[in-house]
C-alpha atoms as a PDB file:
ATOM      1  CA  UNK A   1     -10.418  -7.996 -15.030  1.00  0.00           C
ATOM      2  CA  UNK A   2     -12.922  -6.858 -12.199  1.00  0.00           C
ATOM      3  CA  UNK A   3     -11.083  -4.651  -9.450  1.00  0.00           C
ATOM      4  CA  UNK A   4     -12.981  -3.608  -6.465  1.00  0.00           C
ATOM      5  CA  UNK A   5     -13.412  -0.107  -5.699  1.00  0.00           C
ATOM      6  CA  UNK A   6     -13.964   0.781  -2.337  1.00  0.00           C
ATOM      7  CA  UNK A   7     -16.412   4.700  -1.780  1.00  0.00           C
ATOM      8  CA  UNK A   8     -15.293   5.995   1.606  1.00  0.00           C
ATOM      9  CA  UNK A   9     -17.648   9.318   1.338  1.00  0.00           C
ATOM     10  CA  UNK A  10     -16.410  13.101   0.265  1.00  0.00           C
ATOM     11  CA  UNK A  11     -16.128  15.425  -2.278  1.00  0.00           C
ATOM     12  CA  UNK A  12     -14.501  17.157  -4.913  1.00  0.00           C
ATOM     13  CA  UNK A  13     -10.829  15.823  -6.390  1.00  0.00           C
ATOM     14  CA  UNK A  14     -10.486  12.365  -5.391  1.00  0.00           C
ATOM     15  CA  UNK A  15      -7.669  10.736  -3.460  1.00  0.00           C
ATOM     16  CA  UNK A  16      -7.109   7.170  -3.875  1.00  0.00           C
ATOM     17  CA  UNK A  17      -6.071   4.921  -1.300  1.00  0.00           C
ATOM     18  CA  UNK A  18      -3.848   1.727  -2.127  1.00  0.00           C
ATOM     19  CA  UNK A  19      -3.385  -1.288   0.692  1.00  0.00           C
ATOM     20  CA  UNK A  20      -0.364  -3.567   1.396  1.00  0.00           C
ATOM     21  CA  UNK A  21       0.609  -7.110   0.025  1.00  0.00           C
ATOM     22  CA  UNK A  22      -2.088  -9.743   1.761  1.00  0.00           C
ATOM     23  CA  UNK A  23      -4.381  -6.493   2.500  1.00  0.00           C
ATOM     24  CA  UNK A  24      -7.890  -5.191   1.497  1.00  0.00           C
ATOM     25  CA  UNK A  25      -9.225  -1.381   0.384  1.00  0.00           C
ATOM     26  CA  UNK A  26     -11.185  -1.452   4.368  1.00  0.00           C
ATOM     27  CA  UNK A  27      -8.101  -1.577   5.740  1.00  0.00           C
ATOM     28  CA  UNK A  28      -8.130   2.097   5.381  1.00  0.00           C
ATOM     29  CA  UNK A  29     -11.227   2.999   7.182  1.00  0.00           C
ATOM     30  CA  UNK A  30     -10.027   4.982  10.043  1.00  0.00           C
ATOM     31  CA  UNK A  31      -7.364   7.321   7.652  1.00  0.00           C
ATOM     32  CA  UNK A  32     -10.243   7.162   5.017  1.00  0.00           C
ATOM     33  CA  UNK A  33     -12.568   9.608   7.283  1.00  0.00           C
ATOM     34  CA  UNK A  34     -10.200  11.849   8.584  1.00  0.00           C
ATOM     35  CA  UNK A  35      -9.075  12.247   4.435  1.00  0.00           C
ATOM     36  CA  UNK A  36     -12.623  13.191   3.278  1.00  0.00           C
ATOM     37  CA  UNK A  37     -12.070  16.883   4.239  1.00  0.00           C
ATOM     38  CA  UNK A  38      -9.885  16.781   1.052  1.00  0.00           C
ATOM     39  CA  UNK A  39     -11.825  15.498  -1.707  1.00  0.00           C
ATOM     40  CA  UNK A  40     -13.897  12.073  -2.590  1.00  0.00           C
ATOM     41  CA  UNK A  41     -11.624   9.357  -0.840  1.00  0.00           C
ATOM     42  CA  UNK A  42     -11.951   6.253  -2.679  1.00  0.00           C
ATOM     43  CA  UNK A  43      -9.865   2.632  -2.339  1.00  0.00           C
ATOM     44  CA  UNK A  44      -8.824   0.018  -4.810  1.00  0.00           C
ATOM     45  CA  UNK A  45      -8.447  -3.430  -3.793  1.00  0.00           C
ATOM     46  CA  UNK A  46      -5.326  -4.856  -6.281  1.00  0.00           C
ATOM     47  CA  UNK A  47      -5.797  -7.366  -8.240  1.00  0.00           C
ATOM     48  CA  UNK A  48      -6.333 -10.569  -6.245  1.00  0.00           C
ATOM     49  CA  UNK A  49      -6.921  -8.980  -3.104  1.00  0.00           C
ATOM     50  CA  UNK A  50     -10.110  -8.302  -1.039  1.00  0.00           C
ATOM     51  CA  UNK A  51     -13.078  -8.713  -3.511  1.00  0.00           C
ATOM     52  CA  UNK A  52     -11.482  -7.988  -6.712  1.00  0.00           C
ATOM     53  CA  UNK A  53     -10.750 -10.702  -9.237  1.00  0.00           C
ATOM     54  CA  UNK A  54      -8.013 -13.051  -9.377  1.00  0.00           C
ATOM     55  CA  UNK A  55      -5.687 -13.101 -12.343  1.00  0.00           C
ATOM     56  CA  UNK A  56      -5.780 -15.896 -14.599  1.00  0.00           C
ATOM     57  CA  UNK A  57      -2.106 -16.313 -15.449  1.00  0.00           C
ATOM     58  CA  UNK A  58       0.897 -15.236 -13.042  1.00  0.00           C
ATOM     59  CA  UNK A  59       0.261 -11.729 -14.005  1.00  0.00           C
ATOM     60  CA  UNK A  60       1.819  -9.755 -10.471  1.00  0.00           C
ATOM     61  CA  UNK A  61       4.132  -7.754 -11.563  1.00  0.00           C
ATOM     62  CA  UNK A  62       4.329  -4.642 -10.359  1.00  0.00           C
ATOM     63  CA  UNK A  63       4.330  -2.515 -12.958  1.00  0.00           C
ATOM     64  CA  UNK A  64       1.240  -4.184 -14.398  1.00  0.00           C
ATOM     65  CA  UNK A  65      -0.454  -3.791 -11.322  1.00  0.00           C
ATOM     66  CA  UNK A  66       0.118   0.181 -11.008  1.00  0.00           C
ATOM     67  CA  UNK A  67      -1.183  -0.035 -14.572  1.00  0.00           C
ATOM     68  CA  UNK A  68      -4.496  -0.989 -12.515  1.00  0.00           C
ATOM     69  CA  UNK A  69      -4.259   1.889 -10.863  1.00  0.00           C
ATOM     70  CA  UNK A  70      -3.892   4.524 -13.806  1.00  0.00           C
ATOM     71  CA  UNK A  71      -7.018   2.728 -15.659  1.00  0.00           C
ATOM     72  CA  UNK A  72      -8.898   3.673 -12.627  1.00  0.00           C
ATOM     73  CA  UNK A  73      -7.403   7.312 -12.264  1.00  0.00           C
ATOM     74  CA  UNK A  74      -8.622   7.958 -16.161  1.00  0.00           C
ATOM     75  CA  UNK A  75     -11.855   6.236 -15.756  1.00  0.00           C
ATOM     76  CA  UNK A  76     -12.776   8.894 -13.015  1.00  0.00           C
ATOM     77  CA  UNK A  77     -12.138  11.605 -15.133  1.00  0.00           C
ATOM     78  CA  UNK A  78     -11.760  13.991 -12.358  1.00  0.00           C
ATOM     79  CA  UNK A  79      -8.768  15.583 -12.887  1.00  0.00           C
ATOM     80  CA  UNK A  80      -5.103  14.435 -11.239  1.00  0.00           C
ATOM     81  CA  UNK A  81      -5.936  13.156  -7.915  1.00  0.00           C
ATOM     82  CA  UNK A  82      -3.796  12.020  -4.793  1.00  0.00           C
ATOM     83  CA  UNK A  83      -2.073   8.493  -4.521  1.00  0.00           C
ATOM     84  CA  UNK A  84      -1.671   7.203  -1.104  1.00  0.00           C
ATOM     85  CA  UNK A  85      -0.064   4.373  -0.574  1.00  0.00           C
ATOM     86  CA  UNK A  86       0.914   1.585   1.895  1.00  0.00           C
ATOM     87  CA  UNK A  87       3.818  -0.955   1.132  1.00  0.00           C
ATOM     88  CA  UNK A  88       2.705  -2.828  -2.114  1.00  0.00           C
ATOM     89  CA  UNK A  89       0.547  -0.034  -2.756  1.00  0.00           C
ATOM     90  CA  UNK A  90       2.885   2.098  -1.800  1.00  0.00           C
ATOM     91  CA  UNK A  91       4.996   0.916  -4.522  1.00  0.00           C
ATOM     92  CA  UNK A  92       2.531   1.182  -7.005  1.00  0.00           C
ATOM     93  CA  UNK A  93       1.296   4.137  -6.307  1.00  0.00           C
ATOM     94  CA  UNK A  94       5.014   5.451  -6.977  1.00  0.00           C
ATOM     95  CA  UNK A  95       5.146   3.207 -10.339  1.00  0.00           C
ATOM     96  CA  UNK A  96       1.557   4.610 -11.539  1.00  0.00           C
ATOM     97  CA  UNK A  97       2.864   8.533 -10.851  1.00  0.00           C
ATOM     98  CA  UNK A  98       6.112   8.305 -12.507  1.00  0.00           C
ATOM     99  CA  UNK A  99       4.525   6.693 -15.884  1.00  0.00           C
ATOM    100  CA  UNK A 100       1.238   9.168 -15.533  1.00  0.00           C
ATOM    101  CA  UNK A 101       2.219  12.453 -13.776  1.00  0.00           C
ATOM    102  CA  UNK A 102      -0.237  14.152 -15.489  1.00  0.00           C
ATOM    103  CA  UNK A 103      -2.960  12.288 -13.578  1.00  0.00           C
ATOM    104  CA  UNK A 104      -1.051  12.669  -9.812  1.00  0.00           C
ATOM    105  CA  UNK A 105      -1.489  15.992  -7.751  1.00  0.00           C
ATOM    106  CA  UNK A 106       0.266  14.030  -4.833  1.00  0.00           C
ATOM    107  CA  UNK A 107       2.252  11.428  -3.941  1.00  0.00           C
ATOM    108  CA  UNK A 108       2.424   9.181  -0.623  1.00  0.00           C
ATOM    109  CA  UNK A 109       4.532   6.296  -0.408  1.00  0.00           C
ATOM    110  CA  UNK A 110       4.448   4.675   3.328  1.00  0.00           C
ATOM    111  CA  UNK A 111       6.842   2.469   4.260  1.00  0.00           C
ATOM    112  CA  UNK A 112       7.961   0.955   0.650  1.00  0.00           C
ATOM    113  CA  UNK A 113      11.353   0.518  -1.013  1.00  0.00           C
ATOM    114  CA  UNK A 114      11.725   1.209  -4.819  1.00  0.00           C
ATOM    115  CA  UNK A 115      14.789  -1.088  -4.439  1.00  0.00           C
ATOM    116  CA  UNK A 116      14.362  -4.405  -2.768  1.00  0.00           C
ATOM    117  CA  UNK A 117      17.019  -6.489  -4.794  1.00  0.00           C
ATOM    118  CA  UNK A 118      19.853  -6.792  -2.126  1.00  0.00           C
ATOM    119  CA  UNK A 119      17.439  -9.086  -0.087  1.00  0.00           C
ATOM    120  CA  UNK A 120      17.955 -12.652   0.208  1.00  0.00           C
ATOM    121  CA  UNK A 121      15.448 -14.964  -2.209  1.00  0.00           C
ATOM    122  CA  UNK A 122      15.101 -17.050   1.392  1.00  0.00           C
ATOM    123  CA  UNK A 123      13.520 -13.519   2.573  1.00  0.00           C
ATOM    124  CA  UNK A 124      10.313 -14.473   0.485  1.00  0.00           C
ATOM    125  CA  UNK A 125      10.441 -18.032   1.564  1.00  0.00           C
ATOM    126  CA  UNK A 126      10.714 -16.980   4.957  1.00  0.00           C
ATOM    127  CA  UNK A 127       7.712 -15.323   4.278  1.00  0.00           C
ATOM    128  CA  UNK A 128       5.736 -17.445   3.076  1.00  0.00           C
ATOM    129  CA  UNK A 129       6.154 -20.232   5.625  1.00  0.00           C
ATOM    130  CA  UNK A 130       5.521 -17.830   8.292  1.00  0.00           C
ATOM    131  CA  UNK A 131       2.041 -17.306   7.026  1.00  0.00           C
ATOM    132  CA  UNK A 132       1.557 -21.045   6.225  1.00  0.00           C
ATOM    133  CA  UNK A 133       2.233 -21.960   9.296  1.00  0.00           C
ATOM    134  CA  UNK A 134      -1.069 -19.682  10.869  1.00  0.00           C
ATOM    135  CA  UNK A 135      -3.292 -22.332  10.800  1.00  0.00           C
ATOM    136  CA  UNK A 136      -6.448 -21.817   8.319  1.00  0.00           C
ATOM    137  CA  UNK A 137      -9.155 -21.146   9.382  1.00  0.00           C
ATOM    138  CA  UNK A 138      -9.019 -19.564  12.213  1.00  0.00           C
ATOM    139  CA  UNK A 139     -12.372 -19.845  14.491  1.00  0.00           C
ATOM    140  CA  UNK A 140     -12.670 -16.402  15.455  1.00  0.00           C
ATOM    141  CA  UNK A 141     -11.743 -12.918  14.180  1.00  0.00           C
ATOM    142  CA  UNK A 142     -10.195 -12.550  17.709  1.00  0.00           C
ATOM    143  CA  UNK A 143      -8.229 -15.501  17.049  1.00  0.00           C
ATOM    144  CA  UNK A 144      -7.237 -13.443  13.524  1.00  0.00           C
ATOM    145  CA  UNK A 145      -5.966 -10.414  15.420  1.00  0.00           C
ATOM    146  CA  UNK A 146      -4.407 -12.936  18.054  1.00  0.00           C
ATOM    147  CA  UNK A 147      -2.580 -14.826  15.778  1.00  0.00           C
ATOM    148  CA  UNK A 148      -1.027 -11.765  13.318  1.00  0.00           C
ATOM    149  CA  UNK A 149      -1.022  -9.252  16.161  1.00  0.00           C
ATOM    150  CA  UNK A 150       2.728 -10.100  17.735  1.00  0.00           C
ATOM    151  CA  UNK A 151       4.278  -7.689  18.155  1.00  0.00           C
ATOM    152  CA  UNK A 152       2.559  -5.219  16.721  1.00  0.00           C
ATOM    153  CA  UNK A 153      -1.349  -5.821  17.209  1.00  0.00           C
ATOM    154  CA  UNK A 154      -2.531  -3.364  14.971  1.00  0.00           C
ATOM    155  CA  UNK A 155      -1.076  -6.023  12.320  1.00  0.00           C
ATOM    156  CA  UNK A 156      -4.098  -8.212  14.421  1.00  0.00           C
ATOM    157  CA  UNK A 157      -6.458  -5.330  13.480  1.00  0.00           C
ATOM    158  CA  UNK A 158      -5.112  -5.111   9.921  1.00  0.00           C
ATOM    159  CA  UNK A 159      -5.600  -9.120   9.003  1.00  0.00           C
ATOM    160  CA  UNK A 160      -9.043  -9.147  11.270  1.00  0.00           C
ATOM    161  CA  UNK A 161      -9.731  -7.057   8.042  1.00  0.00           C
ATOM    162  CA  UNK A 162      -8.258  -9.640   5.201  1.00  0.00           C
ATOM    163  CA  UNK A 163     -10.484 -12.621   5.989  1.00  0.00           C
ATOM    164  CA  UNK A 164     -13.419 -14.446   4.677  1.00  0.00           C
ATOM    165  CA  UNK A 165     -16.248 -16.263   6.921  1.00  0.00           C
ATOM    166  CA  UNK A 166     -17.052 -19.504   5.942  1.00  0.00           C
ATOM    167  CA  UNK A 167     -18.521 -22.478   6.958  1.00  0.00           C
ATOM    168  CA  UNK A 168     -15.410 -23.576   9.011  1.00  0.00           C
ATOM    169  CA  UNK A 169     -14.233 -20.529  10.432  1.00  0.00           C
ATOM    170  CA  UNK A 170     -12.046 -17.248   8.963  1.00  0.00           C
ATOM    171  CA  UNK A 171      -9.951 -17.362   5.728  1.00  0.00           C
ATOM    172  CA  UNK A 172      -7.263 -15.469   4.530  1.00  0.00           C
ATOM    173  CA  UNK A 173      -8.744 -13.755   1.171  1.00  0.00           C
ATOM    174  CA  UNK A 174      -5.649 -13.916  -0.301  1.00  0.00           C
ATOM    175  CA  UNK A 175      -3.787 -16.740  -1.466  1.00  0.00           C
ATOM    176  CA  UNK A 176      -0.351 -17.017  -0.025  1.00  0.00           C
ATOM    177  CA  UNK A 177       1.349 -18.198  -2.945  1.00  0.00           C
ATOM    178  CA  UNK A 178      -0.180 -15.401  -4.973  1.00  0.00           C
ATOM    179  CA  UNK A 179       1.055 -13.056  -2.281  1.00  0.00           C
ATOM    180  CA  UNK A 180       4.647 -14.390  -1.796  1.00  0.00           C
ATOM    181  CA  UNK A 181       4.774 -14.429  -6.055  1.00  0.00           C
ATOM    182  CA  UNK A 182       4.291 -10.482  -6.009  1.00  0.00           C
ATOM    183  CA  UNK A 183       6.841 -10.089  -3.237  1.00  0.00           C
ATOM    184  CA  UNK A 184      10.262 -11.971  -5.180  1.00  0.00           C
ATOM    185  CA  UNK A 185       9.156  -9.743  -8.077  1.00  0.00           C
ATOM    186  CA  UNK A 186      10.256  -6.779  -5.755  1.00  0.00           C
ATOM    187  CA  UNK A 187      13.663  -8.948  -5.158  1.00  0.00           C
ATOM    188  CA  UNK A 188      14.326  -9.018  -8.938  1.00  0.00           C
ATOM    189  CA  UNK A 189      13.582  -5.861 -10.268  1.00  0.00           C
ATOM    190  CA  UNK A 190      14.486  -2.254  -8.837  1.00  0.00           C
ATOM    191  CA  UNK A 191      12.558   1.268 -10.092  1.00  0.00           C
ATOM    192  CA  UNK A 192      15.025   3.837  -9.702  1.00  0.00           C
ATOM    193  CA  UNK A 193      13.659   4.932 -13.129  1.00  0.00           C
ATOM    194  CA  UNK A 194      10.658   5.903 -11.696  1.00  0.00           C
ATOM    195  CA  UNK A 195      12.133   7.706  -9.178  1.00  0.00           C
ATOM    196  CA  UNK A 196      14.006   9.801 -12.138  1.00  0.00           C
ATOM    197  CA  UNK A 197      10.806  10.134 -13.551  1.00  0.00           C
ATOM    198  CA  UNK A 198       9.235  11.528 -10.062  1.00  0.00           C
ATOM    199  CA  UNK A 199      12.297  14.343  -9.974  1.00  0.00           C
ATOM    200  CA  UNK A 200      11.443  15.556 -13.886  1.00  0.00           C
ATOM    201  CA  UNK A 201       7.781  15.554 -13.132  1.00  0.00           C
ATOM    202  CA  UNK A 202       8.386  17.670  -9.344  1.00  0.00           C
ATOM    203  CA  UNK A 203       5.115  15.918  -8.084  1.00  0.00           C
ATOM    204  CA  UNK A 204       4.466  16.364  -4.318  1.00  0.00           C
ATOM    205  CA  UNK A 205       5.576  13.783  -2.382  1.00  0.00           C
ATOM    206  CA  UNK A 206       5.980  12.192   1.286  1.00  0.00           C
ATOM    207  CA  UNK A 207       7.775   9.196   1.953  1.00  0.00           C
ATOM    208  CA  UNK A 208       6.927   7.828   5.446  1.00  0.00           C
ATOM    209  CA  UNK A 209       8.871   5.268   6.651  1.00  0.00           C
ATOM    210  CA  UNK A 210       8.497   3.501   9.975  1.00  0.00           C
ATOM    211  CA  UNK A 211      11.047   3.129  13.043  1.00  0.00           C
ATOM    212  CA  UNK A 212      10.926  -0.502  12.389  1.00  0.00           C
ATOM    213  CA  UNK A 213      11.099  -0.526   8.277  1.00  0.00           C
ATOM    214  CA  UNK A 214      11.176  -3.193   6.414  1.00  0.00           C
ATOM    215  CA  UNK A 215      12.813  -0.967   3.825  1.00  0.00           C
ATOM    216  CA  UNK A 216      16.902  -0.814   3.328  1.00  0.00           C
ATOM    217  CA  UNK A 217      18.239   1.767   5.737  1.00  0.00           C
ATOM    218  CA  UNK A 218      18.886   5.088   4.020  1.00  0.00           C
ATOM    219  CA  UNK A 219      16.606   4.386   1.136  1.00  0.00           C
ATOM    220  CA  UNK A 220      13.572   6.372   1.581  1.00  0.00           C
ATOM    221  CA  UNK A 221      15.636   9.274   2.693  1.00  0.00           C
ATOM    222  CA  UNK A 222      17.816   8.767  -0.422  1.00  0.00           C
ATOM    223  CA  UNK A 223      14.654   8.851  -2.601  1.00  0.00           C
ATOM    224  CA  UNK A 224      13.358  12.483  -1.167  1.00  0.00           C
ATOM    225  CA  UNK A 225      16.563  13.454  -2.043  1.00  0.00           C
ATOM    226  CA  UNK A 226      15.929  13.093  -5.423  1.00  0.00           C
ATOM    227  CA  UNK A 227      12.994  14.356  -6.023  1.00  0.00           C
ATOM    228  CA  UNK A 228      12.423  18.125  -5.868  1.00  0.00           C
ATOM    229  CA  UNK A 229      10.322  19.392  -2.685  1.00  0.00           C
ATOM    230  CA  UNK A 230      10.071  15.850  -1.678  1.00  0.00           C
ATOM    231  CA  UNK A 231       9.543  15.557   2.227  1.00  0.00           C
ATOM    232  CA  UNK A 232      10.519  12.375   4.195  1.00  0.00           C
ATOM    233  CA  UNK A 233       9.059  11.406   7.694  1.00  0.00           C
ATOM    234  CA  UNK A 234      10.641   8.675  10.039  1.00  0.00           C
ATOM    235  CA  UNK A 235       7.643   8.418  12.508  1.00  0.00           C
ATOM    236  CA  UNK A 236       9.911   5.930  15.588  1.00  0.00           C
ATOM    237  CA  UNK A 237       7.584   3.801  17.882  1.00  0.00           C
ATOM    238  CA  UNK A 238       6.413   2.117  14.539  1.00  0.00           C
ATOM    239  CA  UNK A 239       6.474  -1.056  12.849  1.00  0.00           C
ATOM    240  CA  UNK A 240       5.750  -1.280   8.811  1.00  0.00           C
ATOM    241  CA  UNK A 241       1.529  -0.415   9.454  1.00  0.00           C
ATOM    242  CA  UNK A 242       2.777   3.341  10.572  1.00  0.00           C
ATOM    243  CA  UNK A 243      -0.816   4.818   9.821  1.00  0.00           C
ATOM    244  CA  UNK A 244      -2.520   2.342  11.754  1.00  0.00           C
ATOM    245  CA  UNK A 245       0.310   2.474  14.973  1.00  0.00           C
ATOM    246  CA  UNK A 246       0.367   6.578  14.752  1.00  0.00           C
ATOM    247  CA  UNK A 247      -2.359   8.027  12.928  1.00  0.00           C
ATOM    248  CA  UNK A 248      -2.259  11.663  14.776  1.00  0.00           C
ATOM    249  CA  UNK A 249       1.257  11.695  13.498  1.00  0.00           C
ATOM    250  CA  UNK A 250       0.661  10.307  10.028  1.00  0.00           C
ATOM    251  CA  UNK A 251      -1.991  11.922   9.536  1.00  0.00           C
ATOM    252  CA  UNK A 252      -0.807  15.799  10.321  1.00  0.00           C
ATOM    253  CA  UNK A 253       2.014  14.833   7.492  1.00  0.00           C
ATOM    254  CA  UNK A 254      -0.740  14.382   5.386  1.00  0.00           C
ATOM    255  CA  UNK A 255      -2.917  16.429   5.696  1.00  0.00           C
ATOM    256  CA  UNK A 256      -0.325  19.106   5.388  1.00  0.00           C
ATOM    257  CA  UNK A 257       0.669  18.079   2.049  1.00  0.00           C
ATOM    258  CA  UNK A 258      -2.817  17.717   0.770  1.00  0.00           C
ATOM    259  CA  UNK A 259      -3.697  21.061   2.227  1.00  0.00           C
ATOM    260  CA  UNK A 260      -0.544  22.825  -0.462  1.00  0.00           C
ATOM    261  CA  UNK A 261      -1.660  20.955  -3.563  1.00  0.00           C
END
């Protein structure tokens, strides 16, 4: 399957940047400079996401979609690099570091549960007739950010980001269904096994999570716990896009972690 891979400039040991559910690699543009000081800064878009191909069969689960992400660590060949990752890719990120730590210098997981099975199925519905009720297409990419930014309107930034132009106005470039599948597989399955595998392998790792999380409380700081070294950051003021609502602050965390591995 064809995955997207996004260059954002730099060089040396590359760091790999991984977007959220219904998101695109150019989502991280504005972290994606600042992270160039570190080493080549590249992004993936998942599997049926941004420009990368759809599957053909309901093939979402998450631990074959952090299985995208170690075929791209090997086929750069660079050494272990850094995951960074946002929500879905967040989780992935996690999952692709605990079954390959040999590839993974460090680890960060923003704003992601590895436990999401004490939600409510009606959670994912909920979802998904929220976004089927946004109207498609939308004429304008201000009309984008003015329909996903409430209340926080860098998720309006974020989604101006996720869209097609066509003939009739702005799509969404992911499908919602497709989206909303990949979300109740995070209601059915947990990966506390991964975070086992995370504390044998003493990997570097933040957890950011935001004052408004969409994780369960206690979790993320439960997780650091675990895992030796581990720091985790509650950055308040924030809703679940915490790099793109406080990037000074999100961006000192990790560029501090970079700078020790």
């Amino acid at each position: 399957m064809a995955l997207e891979v996004v260059e954002f400039g730099g060089d040396g040991t590359p760091v790999v940047l991984l977007h959220g559910l219904m998101g695109r690699a150019t989502t991280w543009w504005p972290v994606a400079r600042e992270l160039t000081r570190h080493g080549r800064v590249l992004g993936l878009d998942a599997r049926g996401h941004g420009r990368s191909e759809r599957p053909a069969t309901d093939a979402w689960d998450p631990q074959r979609m952090a299985a995208d992400v170690v075929e791209l660590v090997e086929g750069l060949d660079a050494g272990p690099v850094a995951l960074i990752g946002h929500s879905m890719g967040g989780l992935h990120a996690l999952l692709a570091a605990a079954a390959r730590p040999d590839l993974v210098r460090a680890l960060v997981v923003e704003d992601m549960a590895v436990d999401l099975t004490g939600l409510s199925p009606h959670t994912v519905d909920d979802m998904h007739a929220w976004f089927s009720a946004i109207p498609q297409p939308q004429p304008s990419l201000a009309a984008v950010r003015e329909a996903f930014g409430h209340p926080y309107p860098e998720a309006g930034d974020y989604m101006s980001e996720c869209v097609v132009e066509r003939a009739d106005g702005y799509h969404l470039l992911t499908d919602v269904t497709d989206a909303t599948t990949i979300a109740a597989h995070w209601t059915r399955t947990a990966h506390r096994d991964a975070v086992e595998a995370l504390a044998a392998a003493r990997i570097p790792t933040l957890l950011i999570e935001a004052g408004q999380s969409i994780t369960p409380p206690g979790q993320l700081a439960a997780v650091a716990a675990r895992i030796p070294g581990a720091r985790h950051l509650r950055i308040e003021g924030t809703g679940h896009l915490v790099h793109a609502a406080a990037p000074e602050a999100y961006l000192d965390a990790v560029h501090d972690l970079l700078a020790r591995t």
